[in-house]
Protein backbone atom coordinates (compact mmCIF):
# COMPACT_ATOMS: atom_id res chain seq x y z
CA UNK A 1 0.00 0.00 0.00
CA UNK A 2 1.63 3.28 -0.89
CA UNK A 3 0.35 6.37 0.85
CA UNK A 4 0.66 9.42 -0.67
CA UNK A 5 2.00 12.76 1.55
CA UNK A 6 1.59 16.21 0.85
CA UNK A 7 4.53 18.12 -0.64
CA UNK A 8 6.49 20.02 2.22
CA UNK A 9 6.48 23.46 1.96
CA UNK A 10 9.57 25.21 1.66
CA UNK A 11 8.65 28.61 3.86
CA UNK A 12 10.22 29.08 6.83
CA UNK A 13 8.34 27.36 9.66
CA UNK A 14 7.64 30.34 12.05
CA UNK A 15 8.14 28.34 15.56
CA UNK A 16 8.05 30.68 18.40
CA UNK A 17 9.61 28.72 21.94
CA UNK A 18 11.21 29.85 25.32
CA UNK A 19 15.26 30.05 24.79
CA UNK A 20 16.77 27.63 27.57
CA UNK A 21 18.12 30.19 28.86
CA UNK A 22 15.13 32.50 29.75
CA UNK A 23 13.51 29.00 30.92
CA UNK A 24 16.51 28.73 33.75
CA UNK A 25 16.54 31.93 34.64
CA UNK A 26 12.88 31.72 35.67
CA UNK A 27 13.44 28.51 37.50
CA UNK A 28 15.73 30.43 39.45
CA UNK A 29 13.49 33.21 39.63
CA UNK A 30 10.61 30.86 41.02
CA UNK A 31 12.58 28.99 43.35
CA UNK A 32 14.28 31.98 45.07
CA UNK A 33 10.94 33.71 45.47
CA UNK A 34 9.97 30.47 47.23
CA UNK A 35 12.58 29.91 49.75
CA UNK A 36 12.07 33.82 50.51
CA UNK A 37 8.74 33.17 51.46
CA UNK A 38 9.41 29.41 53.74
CA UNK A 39 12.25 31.86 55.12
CA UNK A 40 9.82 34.10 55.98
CA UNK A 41 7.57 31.69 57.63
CA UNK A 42 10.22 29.71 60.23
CA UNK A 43 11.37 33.41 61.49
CA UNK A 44 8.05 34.13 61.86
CA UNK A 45 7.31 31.02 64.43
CA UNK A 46 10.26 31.63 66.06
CA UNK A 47 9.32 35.41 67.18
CA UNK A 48 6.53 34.12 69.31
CA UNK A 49 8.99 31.24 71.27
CA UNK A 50 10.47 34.03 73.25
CA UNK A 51 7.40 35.77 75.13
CA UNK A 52 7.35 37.45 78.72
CA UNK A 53 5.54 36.19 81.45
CA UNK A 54 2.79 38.44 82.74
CA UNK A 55 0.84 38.45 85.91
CA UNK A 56 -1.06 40.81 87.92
CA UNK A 57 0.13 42.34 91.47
CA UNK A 58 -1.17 44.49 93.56
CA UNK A 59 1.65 46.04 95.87
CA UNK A 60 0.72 48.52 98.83
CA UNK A 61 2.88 50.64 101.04
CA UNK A 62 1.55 51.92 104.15
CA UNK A 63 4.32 54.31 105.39
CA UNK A 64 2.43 55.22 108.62
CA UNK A 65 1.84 51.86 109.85
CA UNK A 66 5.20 50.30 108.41
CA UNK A 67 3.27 47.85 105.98
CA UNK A 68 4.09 46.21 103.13
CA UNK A 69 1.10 44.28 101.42
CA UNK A 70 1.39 42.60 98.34
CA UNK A 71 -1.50 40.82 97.22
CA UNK A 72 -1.31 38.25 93.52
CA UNK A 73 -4.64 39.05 91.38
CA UNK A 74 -4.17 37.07 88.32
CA UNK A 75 -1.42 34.71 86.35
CA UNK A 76 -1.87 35.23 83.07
CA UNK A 77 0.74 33.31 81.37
CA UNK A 78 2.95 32.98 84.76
CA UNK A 79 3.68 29.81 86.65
CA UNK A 80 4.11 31.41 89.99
CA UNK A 81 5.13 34.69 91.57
CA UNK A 82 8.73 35.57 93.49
CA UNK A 83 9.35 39.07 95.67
CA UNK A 84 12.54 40.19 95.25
CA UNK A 85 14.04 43.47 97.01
CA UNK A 86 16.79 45.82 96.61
CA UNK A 87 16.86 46.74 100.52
CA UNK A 88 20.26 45.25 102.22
CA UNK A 89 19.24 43.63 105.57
CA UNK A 90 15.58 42.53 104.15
CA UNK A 91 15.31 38.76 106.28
CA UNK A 92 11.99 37.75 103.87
CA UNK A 93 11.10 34.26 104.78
CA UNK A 94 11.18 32.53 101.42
CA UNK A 95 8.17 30.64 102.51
CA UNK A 96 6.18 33.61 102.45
CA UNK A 97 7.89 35.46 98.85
CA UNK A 98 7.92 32.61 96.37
CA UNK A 99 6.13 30.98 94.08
CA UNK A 100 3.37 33.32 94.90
CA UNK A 101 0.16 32.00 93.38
CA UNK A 102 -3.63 33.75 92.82
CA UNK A 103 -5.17 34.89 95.82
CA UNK A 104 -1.65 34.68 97.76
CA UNK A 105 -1.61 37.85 100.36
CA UNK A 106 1.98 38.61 101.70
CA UNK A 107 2.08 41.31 104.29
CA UNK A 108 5.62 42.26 105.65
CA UNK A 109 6.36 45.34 108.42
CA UNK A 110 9.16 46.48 109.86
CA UNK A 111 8.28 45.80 113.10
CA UNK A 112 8.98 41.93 112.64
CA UNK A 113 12.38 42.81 110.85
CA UNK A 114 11.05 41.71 107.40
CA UNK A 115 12.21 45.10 105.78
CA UNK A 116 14.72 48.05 106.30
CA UNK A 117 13.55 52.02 106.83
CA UNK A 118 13.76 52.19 102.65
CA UNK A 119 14.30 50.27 99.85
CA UNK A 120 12.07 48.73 97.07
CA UNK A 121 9.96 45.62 96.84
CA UNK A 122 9.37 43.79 93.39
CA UNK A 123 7.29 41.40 91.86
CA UNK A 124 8.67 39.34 89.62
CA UNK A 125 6.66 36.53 87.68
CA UNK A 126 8.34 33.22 86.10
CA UNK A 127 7.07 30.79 83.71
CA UNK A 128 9.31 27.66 85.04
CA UNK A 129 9.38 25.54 81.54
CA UNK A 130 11.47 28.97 79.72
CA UNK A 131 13.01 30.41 82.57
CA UNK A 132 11.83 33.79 81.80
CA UNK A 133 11.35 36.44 84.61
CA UNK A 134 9.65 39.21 84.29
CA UNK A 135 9.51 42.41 86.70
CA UNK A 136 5.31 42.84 86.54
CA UNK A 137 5.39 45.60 89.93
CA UNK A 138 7.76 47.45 92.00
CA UNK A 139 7.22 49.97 95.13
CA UNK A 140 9.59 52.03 96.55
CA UNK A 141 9.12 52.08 100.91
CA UNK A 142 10.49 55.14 103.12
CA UNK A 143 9.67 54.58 106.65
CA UNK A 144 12.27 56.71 108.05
């Protein structure tokens, strides 16, 4: 069986492609724009590893009666709640000024030797599994 084919034409065939090398420099193009963007995304979830701990403190200084209350209102995203001073000679009991928790009332005077005539108390709230610490309150006391 013989088939018969059209006669080829002899015009230039007009055949209009990508050069290879526009086609890698897109590739490139593509994949740098891509690893921008992933880049983008791990920084991202890193930012939020590192946050503060926050909790709420109520500290009171009664000057006339020598009084130190400090009372712990709410956690937020704090495990517990130390007292930390600046005063040289404060004898806290440790019992009573860590791990503070809601609710937790510490009252200290100077008439049971818990605090010098000035100084400054703090409240300082810790999430454990981090070990961050975070100043949330400070007073200053003058009962000279």
């Amino acid at each position: 069986m013989i088939v018969d084919l059209p006669p080829r034409s002899s015009a230039p065939v007009d055949r209009r492609a990508v050069s290879p090398v526009i086609g890698v420099i897109l590739m490139v193009a593509i994949t740098v724009i891509l690893a921008a963007v992933i880049a983008a995304f791990v920084i991202d979830l890193g930012g939020s590893v590192g946050q503060e701990s926050q909790a709420g403190v109520s500290i009171s200084v009664d000057e006339g009666s020598e009084r130190i209350t400090v009372e712990v209102t709410s956690m937020g995203n704090a495990d517990h709640v130390n007292l930390t001073s600046n005063a040289e000679g404060t004898n806290w009991p440790d019992v009573e000024t860590t791990e503070l928790q809601v609710g937790d009332v510490v009252t200290l005077t100077a008439a049971d030797d818990h605090v010098e005539e000035s100084g400054s108390i703090s409240a300082v709230a810790v999430i454990t599994s981090s070990d961050t610490e975070t100043m949330v309150q400070s007073e200053r006391w003058d009962f000279s």
